[in-house]
Protein backbone atom coordinates (compact mmCIF):
# COMPACT_ATOMS: atom_id res chain seq x y z
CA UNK A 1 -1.02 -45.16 69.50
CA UNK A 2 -4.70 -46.03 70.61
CA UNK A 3 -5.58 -42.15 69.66
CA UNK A 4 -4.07 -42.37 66.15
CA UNK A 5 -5.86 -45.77 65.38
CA UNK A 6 -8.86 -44.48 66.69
CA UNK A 7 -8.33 -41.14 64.38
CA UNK A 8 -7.94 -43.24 61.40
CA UNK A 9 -11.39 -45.01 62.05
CA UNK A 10 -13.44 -41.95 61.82
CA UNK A 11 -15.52 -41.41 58.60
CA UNK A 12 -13.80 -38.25 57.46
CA UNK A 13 -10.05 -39.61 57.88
CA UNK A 14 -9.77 -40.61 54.42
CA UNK A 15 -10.45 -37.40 53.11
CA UNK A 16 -8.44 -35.43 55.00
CA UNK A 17 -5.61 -38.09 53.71
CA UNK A 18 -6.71 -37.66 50.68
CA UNK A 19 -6.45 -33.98 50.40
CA UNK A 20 -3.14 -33.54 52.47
CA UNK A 21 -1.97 -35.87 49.50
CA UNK A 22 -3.27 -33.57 47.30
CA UNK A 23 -1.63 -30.20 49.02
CA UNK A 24 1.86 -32.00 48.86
CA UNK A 25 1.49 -32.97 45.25
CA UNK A 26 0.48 -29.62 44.24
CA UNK A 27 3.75 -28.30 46.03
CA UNK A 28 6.14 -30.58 45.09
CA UNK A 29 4.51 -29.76 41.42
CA UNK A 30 4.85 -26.14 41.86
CA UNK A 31 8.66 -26.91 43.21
CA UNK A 32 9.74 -28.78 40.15
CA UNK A 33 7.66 -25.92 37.63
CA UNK A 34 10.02 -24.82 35.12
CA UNK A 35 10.80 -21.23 35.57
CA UNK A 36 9.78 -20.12 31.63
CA UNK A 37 6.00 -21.22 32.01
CA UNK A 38 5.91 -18.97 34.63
CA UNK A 39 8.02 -16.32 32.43
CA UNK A 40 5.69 -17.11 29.37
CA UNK A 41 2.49 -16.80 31.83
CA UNK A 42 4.00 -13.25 32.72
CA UNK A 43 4.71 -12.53 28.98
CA UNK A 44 1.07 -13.16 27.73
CA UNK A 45 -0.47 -10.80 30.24
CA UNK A 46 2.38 -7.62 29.80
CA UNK A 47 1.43 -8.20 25.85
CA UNK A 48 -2.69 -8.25 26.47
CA UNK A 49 -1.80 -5.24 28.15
CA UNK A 50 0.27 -3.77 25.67
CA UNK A 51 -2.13 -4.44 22.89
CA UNK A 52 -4.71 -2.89 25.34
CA UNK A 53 -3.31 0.46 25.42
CA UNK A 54 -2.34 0.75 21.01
CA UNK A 55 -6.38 0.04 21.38
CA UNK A 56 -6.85 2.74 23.55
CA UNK A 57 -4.22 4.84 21.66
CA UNK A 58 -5.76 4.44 18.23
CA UNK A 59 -9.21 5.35 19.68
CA UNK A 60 -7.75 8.28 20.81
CA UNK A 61 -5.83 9.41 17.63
CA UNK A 62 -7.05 7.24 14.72
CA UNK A 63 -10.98 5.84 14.89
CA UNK A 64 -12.20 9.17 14.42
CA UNK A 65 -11.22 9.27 10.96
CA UNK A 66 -9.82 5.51 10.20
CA UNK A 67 -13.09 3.93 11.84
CA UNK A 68 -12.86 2.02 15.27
CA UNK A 69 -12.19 -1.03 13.57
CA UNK A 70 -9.88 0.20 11.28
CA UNK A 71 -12.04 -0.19 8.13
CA UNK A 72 -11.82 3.25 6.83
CA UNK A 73 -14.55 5.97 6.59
CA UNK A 74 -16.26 7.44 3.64
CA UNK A 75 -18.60 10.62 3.32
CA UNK A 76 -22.33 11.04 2.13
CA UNK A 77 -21.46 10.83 -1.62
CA UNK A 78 -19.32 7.69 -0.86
CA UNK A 79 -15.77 9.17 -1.08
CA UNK A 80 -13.60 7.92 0.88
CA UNK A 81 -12.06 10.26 3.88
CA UNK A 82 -9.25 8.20 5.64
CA UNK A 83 -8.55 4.45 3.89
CA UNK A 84 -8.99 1.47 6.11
CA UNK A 85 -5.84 -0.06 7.58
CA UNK A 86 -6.81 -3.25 7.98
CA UNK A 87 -3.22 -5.58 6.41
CA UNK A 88 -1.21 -1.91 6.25
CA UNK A 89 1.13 -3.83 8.78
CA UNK A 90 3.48 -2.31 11.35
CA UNK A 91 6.05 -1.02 9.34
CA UNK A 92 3.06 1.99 7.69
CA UNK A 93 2.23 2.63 11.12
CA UNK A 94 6.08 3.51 12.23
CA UNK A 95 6.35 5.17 9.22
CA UNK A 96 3.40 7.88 9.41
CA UNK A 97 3.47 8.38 13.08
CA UNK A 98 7.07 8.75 13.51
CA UNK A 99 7.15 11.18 10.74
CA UNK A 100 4.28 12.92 12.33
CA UNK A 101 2.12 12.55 9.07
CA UNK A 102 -0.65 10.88 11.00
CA UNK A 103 -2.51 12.10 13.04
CA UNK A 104 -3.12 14.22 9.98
CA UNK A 105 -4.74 17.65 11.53
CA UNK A 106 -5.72 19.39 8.16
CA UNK A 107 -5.90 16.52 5.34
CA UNK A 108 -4.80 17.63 1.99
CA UNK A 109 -3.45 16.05 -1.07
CA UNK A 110 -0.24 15.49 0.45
CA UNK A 111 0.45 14.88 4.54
CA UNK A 112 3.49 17.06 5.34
CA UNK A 113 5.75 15.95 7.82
CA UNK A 114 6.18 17.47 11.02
CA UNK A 115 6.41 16.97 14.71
CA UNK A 116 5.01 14.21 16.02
CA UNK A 117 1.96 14.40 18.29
CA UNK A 118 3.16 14.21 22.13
CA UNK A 119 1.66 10.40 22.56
CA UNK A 120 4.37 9.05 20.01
CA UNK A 121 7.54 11.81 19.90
CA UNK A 122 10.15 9.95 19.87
CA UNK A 123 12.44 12.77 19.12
CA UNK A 124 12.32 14.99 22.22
CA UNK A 125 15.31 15.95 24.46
CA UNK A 126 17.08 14.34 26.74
CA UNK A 127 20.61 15.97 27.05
CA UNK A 128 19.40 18.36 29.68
CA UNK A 129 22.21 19.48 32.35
CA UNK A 130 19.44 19.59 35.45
CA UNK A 131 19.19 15.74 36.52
CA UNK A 132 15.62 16.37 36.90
CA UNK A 133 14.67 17.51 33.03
CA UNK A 134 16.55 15.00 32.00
CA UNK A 135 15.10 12.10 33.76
CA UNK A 136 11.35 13.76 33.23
CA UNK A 137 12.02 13.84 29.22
CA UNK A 138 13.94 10.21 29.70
CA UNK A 139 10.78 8.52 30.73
CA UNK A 140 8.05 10.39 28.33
CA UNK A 141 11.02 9.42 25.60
CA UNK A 142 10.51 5.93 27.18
CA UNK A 143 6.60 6.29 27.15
CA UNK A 144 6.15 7.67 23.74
CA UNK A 145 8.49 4.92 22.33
CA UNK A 146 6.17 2.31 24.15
CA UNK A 147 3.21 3.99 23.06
CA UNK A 148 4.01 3.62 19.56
CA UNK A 149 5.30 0.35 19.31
CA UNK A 150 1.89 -0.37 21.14
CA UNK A 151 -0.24 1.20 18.21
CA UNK A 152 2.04 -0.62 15.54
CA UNK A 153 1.39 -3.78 17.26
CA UNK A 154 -2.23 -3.14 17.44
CA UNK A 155 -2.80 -2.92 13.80
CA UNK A 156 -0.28 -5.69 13.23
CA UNK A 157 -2.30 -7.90 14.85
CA UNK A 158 -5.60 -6.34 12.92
CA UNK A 159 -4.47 -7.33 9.49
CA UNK A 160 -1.22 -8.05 9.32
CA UNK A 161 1.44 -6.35 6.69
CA UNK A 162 4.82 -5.51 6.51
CA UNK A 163 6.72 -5.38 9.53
CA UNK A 164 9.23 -3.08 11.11
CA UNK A 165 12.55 -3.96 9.39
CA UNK A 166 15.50 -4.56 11.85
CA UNK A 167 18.35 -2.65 12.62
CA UNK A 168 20.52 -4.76 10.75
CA UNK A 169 18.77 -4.68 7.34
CA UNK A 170 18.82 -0.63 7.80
CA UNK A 171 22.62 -0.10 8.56
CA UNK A 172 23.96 2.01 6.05
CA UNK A 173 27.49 0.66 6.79
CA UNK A 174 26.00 -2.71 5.59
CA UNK A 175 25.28 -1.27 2.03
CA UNK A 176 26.77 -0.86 -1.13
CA UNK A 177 27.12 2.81 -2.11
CA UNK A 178 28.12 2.66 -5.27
CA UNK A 179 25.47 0.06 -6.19
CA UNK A 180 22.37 2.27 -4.10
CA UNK A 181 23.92 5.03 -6.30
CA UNK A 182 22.70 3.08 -9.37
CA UNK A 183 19.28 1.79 -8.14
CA UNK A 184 18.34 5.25 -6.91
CA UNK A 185 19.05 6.69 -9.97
CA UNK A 186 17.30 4.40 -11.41
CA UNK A 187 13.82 3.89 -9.36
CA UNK A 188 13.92 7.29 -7.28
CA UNK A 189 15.82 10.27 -8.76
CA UNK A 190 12.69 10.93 -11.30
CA UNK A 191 11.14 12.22 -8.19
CA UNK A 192 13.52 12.88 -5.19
CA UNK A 193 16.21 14.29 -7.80
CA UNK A 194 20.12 12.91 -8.05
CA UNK A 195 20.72 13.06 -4.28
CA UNK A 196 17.36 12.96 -2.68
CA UNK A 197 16.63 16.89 -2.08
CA UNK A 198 12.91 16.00 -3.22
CA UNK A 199 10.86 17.76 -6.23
CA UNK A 200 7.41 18.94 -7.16
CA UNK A 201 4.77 16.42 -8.34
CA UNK A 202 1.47 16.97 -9.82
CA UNK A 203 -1.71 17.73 -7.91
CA UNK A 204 -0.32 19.71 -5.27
CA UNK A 205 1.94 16.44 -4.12
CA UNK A 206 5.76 16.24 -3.81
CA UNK A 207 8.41 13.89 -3.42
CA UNK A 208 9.60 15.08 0.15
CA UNK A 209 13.30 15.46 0.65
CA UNK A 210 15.50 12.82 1.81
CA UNK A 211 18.84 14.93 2.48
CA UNK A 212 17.91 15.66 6.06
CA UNK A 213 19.06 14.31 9.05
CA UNK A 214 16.18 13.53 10.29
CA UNK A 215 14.94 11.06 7.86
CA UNK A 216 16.29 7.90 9.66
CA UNK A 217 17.46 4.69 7.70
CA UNK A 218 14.39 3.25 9.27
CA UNK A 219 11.50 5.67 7.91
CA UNK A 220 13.66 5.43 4.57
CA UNK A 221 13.57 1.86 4.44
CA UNK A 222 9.71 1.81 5.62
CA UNK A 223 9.19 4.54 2.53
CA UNK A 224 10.00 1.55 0.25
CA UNK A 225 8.57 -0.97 1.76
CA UNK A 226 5.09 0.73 2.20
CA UNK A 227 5.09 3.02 -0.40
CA UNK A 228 3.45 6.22 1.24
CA UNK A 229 0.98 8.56 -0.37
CA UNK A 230 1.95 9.40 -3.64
CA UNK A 231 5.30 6.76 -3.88
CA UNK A 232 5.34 3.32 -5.42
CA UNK A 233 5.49 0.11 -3.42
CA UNK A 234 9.25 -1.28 -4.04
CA UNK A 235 8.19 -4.68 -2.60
CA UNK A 236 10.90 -7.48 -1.60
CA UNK A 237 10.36 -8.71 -5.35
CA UNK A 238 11.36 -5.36 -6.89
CA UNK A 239 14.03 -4.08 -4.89
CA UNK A 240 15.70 -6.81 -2.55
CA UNK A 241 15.91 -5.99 1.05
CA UNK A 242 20.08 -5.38 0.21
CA UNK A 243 19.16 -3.20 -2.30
CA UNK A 244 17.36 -0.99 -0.04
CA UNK A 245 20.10 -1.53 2.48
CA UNK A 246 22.09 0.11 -0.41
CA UNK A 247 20.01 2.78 -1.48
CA UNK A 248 20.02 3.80 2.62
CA UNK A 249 23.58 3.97 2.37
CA UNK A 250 24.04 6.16 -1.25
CA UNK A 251 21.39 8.40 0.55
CA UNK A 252 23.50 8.58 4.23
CA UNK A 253 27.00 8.88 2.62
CA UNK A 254 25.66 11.70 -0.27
CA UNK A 255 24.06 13.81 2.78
CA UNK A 256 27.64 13.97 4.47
CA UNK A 257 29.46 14.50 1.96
CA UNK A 258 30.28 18.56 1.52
CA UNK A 259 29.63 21.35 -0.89
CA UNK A 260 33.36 22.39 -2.10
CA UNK A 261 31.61 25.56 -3.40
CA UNK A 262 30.26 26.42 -0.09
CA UNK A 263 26.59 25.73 -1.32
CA UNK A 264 24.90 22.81 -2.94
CA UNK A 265 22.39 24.78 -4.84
CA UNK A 266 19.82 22.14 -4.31
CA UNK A 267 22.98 19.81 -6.01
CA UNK A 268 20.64 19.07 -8.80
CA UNK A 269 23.47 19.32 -11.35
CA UNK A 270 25.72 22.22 -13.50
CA UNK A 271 22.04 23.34 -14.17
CA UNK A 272 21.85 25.40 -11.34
CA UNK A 273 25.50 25.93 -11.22
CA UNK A 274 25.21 27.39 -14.47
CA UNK A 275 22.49 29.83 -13.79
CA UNK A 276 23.71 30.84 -10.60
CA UNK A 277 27.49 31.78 -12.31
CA UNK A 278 25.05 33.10 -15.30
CA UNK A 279 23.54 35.50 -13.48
CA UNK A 280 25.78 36.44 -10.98
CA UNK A 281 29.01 36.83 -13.04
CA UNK A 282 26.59 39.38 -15.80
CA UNK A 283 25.67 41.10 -12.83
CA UNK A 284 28.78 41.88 -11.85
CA UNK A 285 29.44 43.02 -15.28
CA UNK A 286 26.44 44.88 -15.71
CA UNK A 287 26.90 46.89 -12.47
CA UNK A 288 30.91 46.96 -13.23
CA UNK A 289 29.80 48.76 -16.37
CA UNK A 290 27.49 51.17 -14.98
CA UNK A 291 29.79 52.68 -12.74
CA UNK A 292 32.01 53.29 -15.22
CA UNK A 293 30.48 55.10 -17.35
CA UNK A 294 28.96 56.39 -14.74
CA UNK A 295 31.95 58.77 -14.14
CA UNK A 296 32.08 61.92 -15.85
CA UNK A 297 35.62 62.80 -17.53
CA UNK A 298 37.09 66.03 -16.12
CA UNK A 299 37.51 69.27 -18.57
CA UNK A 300 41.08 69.53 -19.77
CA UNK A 301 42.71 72.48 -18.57
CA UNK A 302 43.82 75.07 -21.27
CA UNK A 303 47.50 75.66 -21.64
């Protein structure tokens, strides 16, 4: 007892007291932290990270033409080479990179769509029979799929814009055919013809077909929203989002539906139906005529 009180008369008792008191606090504290700050804590540094590498993703595939701010370039005379992207929003950025429009490797009037770039294909393989393939092309599936939502959140965050739609506002069974049949009709089938097998346009452009299965409700739905290269902008205003839910779903049910003839013919209409009968079924007569009189008659025999 003597050697405690004498401990607590020494000049540098009350600060150790004072900081044990502290040490406990700060444990008990810790103790009674709610779990989500520390979850929200973790959240904040995975998404600096994430926007970190659509930074380092558009340096690598976009600044050289875009600008490495995203503000666009222009050449000597002052015409503009790639426009800026600053407020194109998330949903442009799905759109062209899924599609593998961007990055565009020979600009034109018209980006054609092809395989994306290996950074952002989202479309590779993974069915393999060899447990090894398949896990390999699992993971750069994984990876590319993380890569681009990286880049679209990058220039999200640049400018804003229209976002990524869900994957209930693109569900095809959550549309109206017979009422998509109408708007498309109406708003698309100038250009993409009656059932979305695409057309010429001026300038070297085209309206790109939309009959293939690997035009997703999702790049569809981003089309509209966007309005890509040559197309319109069918904002919320002009074409609700279950209107384009509905045009989705005219487009998905027309592209299973079969030919009864065998072939469509581009199913642009009795048009081509016509022409095709036209010059097949004269043809036929043509050639049926030429081999018969192609046939000499045989000398009648005298009696």
């Amino acid at each position: 007892m003597k050697r405690f009180t004498a401990w607590r008369r020494r000049p540098w008792a009350g600060y150790a007291v004072v900081l044990a008191a502290l040490a406990a606090i700060g444990v008990i504290y810790a103790g009674f932290t709610p779990q989500s700050d520390r979850a929200e804590a973790a959240n904040a540094t995975q998404a600096a990270a994430d926007l970190e590498n659509g930074r380092q993703l558009y340096n690598k595939n976009c600044g050289s033409c875009h600008g490495l701010n995203a503000e666009g370039t222009k050449d000597a005379k002052g015409k503009p080479i790639a426009p800026s992207l600053l407020g194109v929003g998330a949903a442009s950025v799905d759109f062209q990179v899924s599609t593998g429009r961007m990055p565009a490797m020979n600009p034109g009037a018209q980006m054609p769509r092809k395989k994306p770039v290996p950074d952002f294909d989202t479309t590779i393989r993974t069915d393999y029979a060899e447990p090894e393939k398949r896990e390999a092309a699992e993971k750069q599936k994984a990876r590319a799929e993380k890569n681009l939502a990286d880049l679209r959140e990058y220039i999200q965050k640049l400018g804003g814009g229209p976002e990524v739609p869900p994957a209930s506002a693109v569900d095809p069974k959550g549309g109206d055919v017979a009422v998509g049949g109408k708007l498309f009709r109406t708003n698309c089938a100038q250009c993409h013809s009656f059932v979305g097998s695409g057309g010429a346009l001026t300038g070297g452009k085209y309206a790109p077909p939309l009959d293939r299965n690997d035009v997703t409700p999702t790049q569809i739905y981003e089309a509209m929203l966007t309005g890509p290269q040559a197309m319109p902008v069918f904002n919320d205003t002009t074409l609700t989002p279950k209107d384009k839910q509905a045009i989705i779903a005219y487009l998905v049910q027309t592209r299973e539906e079969p030919n009864p003839g065998g072939n469509g013919l581009g199913r642009i209409g009795p048009v081509s139906e016509g022409l095709a009968g036209w010059l097949v079924g004269i043809g036929l007569l043509v050639l049926a005529a030429m081999w018969i009189t192609a046939k000499k008659p045989k000398k009648l025999k005298k009696s």
